[in-house]
Protein backbone atom coordinates (compact mmCIF):
# COMPACT_ATOMS: atom_id res chain seq x y z
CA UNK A 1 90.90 191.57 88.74
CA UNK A 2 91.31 189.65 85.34
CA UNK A 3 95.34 189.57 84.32
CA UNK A 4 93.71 187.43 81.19
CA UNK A 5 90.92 187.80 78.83
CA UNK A 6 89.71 185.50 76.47
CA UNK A 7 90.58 186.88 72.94
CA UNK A 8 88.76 186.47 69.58
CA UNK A 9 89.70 187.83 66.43
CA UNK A 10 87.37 188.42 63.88
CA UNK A 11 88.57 191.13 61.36
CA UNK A 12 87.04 193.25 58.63
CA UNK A 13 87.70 191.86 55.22
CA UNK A 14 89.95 193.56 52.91
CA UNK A 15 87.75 194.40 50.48
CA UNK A 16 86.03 197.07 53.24
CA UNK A 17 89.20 198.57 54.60
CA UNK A 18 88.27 201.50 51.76
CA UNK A 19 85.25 201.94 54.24
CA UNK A 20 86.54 200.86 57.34
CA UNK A 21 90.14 201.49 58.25
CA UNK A 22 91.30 203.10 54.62
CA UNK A 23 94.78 204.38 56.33
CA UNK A 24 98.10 202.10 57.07
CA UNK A 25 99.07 203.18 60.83
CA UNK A 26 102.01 203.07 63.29
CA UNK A 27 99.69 203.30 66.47
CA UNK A 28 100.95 205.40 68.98
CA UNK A 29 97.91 205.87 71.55
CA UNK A 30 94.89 204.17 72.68
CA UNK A 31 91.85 205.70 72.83
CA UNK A 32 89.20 204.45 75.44
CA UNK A 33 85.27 204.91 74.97
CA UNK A 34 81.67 202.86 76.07
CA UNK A 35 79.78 201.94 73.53
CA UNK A 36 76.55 203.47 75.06
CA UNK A 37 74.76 200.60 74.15
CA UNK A 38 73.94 197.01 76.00
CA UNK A 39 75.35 194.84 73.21
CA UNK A 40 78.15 192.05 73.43
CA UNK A 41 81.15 192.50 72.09
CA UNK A 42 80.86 189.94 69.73
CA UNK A 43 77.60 191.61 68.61
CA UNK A 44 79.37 195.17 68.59
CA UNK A 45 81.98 194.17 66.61
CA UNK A 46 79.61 192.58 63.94
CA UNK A 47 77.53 195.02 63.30
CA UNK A 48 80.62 197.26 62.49
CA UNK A 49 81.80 194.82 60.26
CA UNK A 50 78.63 194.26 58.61
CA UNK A 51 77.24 197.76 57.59
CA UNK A 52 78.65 200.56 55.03
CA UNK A 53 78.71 203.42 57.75
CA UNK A 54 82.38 204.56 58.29
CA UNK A 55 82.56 203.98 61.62
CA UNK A 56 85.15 201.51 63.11
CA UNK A 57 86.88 200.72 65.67
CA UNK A 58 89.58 198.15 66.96
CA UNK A 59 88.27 196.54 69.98
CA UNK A 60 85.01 195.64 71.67
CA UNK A 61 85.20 194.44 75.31
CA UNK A 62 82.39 192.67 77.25
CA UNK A 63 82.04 191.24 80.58
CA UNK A 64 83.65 187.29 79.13
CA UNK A 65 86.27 188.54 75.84
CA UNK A 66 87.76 191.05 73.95
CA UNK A 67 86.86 190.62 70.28
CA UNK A 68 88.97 192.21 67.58
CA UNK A 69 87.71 193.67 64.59
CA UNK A 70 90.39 195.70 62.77
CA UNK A 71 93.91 195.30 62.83
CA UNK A 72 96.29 197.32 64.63
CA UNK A 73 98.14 197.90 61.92
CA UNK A 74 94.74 199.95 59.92
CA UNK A 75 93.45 203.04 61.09
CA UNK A 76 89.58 202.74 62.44
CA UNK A 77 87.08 206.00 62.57
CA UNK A 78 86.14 206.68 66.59
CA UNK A 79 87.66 209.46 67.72
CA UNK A 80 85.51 211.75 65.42
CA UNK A 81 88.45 214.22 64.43
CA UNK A 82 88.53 213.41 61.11
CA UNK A 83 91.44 211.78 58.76
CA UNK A 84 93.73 214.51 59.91
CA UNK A 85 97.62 212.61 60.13
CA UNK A 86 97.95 213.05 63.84
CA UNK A 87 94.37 212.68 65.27
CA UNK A 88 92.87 209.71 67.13
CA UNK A 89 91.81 208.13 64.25
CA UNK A 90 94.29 207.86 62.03
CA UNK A 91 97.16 207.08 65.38
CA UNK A 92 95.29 205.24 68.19
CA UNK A 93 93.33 201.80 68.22
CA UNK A 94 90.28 202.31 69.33
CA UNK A 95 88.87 200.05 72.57
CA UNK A 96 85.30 199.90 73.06
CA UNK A 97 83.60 198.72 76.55
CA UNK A 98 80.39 197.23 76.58
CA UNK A 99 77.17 197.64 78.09
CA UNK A 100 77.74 200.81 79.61
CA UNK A 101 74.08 201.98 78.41
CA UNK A 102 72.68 200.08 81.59
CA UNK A 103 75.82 200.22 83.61
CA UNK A 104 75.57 197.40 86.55
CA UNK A 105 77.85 194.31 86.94
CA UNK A 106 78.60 193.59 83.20
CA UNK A 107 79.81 196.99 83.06
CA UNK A 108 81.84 196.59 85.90
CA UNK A 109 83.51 193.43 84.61
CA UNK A 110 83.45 194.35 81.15
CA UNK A 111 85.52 197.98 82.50
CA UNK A 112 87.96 195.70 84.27
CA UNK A 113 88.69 193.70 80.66
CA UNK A 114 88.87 196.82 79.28
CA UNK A 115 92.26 197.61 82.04
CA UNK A 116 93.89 194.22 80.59
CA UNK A 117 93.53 194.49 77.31
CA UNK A 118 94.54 198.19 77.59
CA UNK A 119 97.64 196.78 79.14
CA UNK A 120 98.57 194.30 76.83
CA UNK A 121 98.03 196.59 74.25
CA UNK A 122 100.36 198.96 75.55
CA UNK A 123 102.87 196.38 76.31
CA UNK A 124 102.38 194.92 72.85
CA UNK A 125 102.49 197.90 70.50
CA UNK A 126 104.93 199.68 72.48
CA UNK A 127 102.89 202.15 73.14
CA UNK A 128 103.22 204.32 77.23
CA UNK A 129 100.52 204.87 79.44
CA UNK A 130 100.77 208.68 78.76
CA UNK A 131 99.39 207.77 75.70
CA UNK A 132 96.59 206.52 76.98
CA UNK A 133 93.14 209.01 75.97
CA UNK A 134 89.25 209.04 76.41
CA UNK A 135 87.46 209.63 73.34
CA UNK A 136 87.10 213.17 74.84
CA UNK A 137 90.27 214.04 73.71
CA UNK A 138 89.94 214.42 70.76
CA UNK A 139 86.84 216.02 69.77
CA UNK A 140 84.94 216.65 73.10
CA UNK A 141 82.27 213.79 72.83
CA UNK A 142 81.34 213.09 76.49
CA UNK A 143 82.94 209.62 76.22
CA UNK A 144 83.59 207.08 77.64
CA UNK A 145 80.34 208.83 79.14
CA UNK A 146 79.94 206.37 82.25
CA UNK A 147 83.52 206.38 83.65
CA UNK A 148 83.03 210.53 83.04
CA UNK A 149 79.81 210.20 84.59
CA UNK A 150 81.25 208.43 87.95
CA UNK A 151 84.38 211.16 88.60
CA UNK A 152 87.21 209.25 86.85
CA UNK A 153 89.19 211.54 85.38
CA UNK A 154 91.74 211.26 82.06
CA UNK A 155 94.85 211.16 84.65
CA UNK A 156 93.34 209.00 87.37
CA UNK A 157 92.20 205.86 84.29
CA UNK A 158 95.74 206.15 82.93
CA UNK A 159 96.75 205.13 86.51
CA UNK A 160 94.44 202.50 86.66
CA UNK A 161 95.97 201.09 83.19
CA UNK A 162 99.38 201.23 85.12
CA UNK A 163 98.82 199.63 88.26
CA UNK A 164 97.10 196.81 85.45
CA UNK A 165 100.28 196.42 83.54
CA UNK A 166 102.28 196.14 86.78
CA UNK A 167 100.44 193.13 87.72
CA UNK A 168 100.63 192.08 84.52
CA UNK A 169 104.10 192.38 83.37
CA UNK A 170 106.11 193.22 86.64
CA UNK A 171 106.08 196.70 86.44
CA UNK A 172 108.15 198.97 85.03
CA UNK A 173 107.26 201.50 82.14
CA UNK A 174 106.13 200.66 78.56
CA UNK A 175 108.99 201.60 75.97
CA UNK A 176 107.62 204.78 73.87
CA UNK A 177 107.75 204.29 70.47
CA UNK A 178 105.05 207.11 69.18
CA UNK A 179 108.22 208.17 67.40
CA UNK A 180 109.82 204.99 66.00
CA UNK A 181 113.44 205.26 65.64
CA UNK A 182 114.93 204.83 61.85
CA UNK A 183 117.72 202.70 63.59
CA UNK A 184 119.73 202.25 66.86
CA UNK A 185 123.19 201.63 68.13
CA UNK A 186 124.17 198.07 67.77
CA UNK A 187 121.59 197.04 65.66
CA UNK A 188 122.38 196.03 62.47
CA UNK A 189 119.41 197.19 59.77
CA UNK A 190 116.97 199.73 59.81
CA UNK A 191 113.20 200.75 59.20
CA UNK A 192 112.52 200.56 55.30
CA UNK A 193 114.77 197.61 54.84
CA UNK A 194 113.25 194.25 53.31
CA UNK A 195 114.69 191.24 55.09
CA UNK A 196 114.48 187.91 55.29
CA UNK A 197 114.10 186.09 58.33
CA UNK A 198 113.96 182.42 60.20
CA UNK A 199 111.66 183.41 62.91
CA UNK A 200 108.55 185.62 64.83
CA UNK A 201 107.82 186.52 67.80
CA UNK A 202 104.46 188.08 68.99
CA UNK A 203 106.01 191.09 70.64
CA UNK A 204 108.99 192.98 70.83
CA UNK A 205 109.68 191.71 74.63
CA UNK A 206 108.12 188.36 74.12
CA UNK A 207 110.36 185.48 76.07
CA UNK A 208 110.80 182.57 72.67
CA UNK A 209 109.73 182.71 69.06
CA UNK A 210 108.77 180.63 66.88
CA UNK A 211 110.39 179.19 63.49
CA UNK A 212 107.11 177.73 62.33
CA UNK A 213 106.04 180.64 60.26
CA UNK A 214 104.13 181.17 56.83
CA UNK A 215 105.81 184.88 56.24
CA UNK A 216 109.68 184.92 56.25
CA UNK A 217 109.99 187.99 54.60
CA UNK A 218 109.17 191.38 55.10
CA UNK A 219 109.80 194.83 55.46
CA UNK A 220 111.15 196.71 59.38
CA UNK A 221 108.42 199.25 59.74
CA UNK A 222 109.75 200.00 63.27
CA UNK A 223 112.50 199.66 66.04
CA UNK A 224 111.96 199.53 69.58
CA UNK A 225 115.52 200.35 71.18
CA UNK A 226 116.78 197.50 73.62
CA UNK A 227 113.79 195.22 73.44
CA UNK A 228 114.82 191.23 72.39
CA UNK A 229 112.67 191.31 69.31
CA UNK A 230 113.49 195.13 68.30
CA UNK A 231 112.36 195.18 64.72
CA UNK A 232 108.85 195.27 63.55
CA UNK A 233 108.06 193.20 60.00
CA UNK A 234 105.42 194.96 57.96
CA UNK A 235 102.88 197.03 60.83
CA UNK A 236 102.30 193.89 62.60
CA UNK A 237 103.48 190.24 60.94
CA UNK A 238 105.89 189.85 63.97
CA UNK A 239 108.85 190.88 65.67
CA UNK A 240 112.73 189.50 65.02
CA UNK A 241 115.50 190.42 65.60
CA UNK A 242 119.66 190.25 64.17
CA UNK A 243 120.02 186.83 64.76
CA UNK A 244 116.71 185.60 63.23
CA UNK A 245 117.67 188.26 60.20
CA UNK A 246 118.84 185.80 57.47
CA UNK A 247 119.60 188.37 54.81
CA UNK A 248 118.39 192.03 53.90
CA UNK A 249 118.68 194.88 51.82
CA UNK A 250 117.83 198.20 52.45
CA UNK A 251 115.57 200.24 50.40
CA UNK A 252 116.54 203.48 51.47
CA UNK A 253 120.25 203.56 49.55
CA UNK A 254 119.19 206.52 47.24
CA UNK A 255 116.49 208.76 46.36
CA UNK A 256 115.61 206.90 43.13
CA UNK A 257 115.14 203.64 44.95
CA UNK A 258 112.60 204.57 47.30
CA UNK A 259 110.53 205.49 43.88
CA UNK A 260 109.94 202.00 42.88
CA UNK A 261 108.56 198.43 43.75
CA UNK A 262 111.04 195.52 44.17
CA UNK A 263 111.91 193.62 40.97
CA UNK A 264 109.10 190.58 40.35
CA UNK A 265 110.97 187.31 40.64
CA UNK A 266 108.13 185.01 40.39
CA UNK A 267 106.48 183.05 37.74
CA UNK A 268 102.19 183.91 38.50
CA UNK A 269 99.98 185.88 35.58
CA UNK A 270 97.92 187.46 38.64
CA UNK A 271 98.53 190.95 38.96
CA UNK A 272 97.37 191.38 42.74
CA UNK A 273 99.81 188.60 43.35
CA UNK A 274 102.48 190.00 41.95
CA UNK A 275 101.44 193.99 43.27
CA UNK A 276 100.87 191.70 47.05
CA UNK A 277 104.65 189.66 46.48
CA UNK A 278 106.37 193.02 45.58
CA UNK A 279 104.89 195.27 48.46
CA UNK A 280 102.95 197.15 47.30
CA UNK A 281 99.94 197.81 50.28
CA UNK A 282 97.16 196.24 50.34
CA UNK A 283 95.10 199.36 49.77
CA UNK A 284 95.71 199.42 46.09
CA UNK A 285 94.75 195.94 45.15
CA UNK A 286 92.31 193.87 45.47
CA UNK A 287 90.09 195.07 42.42
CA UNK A 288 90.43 197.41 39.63
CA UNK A 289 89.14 200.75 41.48
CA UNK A 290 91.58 200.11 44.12
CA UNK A 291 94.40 200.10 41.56
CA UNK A 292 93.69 203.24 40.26
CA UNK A 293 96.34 205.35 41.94
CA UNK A 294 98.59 202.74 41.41
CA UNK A 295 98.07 202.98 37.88
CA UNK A 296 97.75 206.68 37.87
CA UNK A 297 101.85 206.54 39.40
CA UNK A 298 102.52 204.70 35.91
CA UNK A 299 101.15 206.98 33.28
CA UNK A 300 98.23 204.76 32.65
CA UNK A 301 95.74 207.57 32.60
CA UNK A 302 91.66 206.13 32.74
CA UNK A 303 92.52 202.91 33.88
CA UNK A 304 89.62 200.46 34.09
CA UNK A 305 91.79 197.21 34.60
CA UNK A 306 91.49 196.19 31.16
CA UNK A 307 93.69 193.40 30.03
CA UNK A 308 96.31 195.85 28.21
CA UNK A 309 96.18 198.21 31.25
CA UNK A 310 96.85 195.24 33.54
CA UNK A 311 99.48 193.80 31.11
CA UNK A 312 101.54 196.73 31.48
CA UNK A 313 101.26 197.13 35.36
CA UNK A 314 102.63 193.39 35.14
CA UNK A 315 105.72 194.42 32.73
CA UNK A 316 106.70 197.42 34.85
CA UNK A 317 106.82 195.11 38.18
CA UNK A 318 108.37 192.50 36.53
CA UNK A 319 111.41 194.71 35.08
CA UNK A 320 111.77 196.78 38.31
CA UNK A 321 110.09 200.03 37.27
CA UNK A 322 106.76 199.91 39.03
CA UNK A 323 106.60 203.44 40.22
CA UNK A 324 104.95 203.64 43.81
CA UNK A 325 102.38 206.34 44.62
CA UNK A 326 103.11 209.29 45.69
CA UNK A 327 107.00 209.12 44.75
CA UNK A 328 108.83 211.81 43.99
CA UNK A 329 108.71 210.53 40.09
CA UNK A 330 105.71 209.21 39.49
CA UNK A 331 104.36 212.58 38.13
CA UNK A 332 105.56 212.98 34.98
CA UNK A 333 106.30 217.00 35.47
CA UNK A 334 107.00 217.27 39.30
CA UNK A 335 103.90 219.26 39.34
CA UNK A 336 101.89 220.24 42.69
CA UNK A 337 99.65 217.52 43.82
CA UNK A 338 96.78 220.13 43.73
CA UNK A 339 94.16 220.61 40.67
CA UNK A 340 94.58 224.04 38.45
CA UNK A 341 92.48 226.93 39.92
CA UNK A 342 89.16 227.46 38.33
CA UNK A 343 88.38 230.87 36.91
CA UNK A 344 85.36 230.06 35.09
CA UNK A 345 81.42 231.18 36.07
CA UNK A 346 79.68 228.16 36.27
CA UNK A 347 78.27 226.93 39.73
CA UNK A 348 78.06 223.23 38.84
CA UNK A 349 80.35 220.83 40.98
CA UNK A 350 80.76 218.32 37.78
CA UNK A 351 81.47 221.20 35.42
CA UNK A 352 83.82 222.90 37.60
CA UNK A 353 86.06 219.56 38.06
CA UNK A 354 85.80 218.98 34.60
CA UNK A 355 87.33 222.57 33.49
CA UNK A 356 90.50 221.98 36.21
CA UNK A 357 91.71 218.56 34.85
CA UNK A 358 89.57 216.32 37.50
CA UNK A 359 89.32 212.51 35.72
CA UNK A 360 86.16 211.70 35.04
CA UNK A 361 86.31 208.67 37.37
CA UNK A 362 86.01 211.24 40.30
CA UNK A 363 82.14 213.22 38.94
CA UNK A 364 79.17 212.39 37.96
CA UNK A 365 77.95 211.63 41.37
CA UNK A 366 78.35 212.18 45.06
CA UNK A 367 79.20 208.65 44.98
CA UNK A 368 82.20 209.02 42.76
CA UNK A 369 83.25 212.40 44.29
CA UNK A 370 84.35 210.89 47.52
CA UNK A 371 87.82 210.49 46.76
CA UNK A 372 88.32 213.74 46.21
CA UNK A 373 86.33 214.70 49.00
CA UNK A 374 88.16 212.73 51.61
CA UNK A 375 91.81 213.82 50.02
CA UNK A 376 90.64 217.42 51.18
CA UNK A 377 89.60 216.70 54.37
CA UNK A 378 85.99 215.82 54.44
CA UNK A 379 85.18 212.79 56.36
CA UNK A 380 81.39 211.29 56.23
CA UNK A 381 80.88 213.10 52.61
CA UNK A 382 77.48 212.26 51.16
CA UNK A 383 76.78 215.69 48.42
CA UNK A 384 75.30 218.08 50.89
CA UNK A 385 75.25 221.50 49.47
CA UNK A 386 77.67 222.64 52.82
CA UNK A 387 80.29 220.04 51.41
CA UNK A 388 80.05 220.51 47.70
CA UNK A 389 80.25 224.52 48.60
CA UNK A 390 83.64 223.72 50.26
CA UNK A 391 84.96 221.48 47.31
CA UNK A 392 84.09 224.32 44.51
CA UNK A 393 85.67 227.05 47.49
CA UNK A 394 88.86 224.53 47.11
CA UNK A 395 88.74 224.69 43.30
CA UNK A 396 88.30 228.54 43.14
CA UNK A 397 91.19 229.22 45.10
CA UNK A 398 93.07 226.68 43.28
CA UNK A 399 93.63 224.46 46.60
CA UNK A 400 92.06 221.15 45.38
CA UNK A 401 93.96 218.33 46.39
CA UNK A 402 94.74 215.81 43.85
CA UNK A 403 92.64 212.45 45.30
């Protein structure tokens, strides 16, 4: 039984996490499936990466490694329940296990990979066994189809995942932290707070840490209560604790602080390196489009990333007053973050999101549509008549989200 796996990462650029893992997550599950192919993982995992289809997933396992494709800290799309908050995709990394197509003695080994890096995943993230699901689930796809296909149950893998950690790790359960405490009894600093810090280690019950670190700053995104490394920094950087903490300041002191972007200190003219130094996420830089919202927060209404646009996106971060998105105050009138109801007659998509205040940047074509799509819920959108019938139903009873 392997306790170790060789491990390669090799993960999606950033400029496809709009296709491949659009969402920031906390994961608090695992979700386990076969690939129903004969591929390697290595060849799994690049294929994912390397087409436009939004389909993702963390993990693919073979019979010799685990290769990683996204990171933990990104949602992936392979449970196939949509981009609903609490649904596998957008709250478990996905594991994949190879050549289950064929079955036979790759499967085999590549299913008892698939236990360790379960287990280390578990023991990693903080996330319990319980937690542990088959694709199944979620939306009823008979998957992982081979394990289904040879009696073992839901309950009985979950066991299997145990009795692998125990070896492992010495027994004992995995901490839950699906609901990640704000702060804890004896700690000193809580999630939301920026700190600064002299040292990382790779896990919240890792044995040492290192000092000789690139980051040393970052925000506690989570606390796991009684572990030696308790805080999280930033979904995944690396875990410290009080006496690596070399200073920190929380950003949760009053309603109007949580509103805005640190204060820009530095001296660079490059607005994604100023948007990356102050925190904002990664999702809304990068280019222009991805910007947009970000832009939209500030009152700079058809942004393009012009030079002017970009100039003032630079002057708000640099006196404090970058609003972030979705703040209580970055809409100018506290209005609803749905689009007016249409009343009018017409039956065309690009007319009727024109008449209720849509920007332009969101019609014209399918293509351009999809943000609006996916804000109201539908995943995979391409401009079938089903979907655009839904998005004018949304606009006639005035329950268009705002993308």
């Amino acid at each position: 039984m392997a306790k170790t796996i060789t491990w390669t990462k090799m993960l999606v650029p950033s400029s496809k996490y709009d296709i491949k893992c659009p969402y920031s997550m906390n994961p608090s599950a695992v979700t386990r499936h076969d690939t129903a192919n004969d591929a390697s993982a290595m060849s799994e995992i690049s294929y994912m990466i390397g087409n436009s289809l939004e389909v993702s997933y963390h993990v693919a396992v073979d019979d010799y490694r685990a290769v990683q494709g996204l990171p933990f800290n990104r949602n992936g799309w392979h449970a196939g329940d949509g981009s609903k908050a609490t649904g596998g995709n957008r709250t478990s990394i996905g594991v994949e296990t190879c050549y289950s197509k064929s079955g036979g003695d790759r499967y085999v080994k590549a299913c008892d990979n698939a236990l360790t890096v379960i287990a280390k995943i578990c023991h990693d993230e903080g996330i319990p066994v319980t937690r542990v699901f088959y694709h199944k689930h979620w939306s009823g796809k008979n998957c992982p189809h081979r394990l289904i296909s040879q009696g073992v149950s839901e309950s009985e893998y979950r066991t299997l995942v145990q009795n692998r950690y125990n070896e492992m790790y010495g027994g004992g359960n995995v901490v839950n932290t699906s609901k990640p405490s704000t702060s804890a009894s004896g700690l000193k600093h809580k999630v939301g707070e920026t700190v600064s810090f002299k040292g990382l280690a790779t896990s919240s019950t890792a044995s040492s840490h290192t000092t000789n670190i690139a980051v040393k700053k970052g925000k506690i995104t989570r606390i796991v209560s009684g572990a030696k490394y308790p805080y999280l920094i930033n979904g995944g950087t690396g875990w410290v604790n009080d006496s690596l903490i070399t200073s920190g300041s929380s950003s949760n002191t009053g309603s109007s602080s949580t509103s805005y972007y640190k204060k820009y200190t530095g001296n660079s003219t490059s607005l994604d390196t100023i948007l990356k130094d102050i925190g904002v996420p990664s999702t809304y830089y990068g280019n222009w489009e991805k910007r947009k919202p970000l832009a939209k927060a500030n009152g700079i209404s058809n942004y393009s990333g012009t030079a002017s646009q970009n100039e003032k996106l630079k002057s708000l971060a640099k006196t404090g007053k970058l609003k972030k998105v979705g703040s209580s105050s970055s809409s100018s009138n506290g209005s609803s973050s749905y689009y007016k109801k249409y009343t009018g007659s017409s039956n065309s998509l690009d007319a009727i999101f024109k008449a209720i205040g849509v920007p332009s940047s969101y019609y014209g074509s399918w293509e351009k549509r999809k943000p609006v799509a996916k804000a109201n819920g539908i995943s995979n959108y391409a401009g079938t008549a089903s979907q655009n019938e839904k998005l004018k139903s949304l606009a006639k009873s005035g329950k268009l989200k705002k993308a």
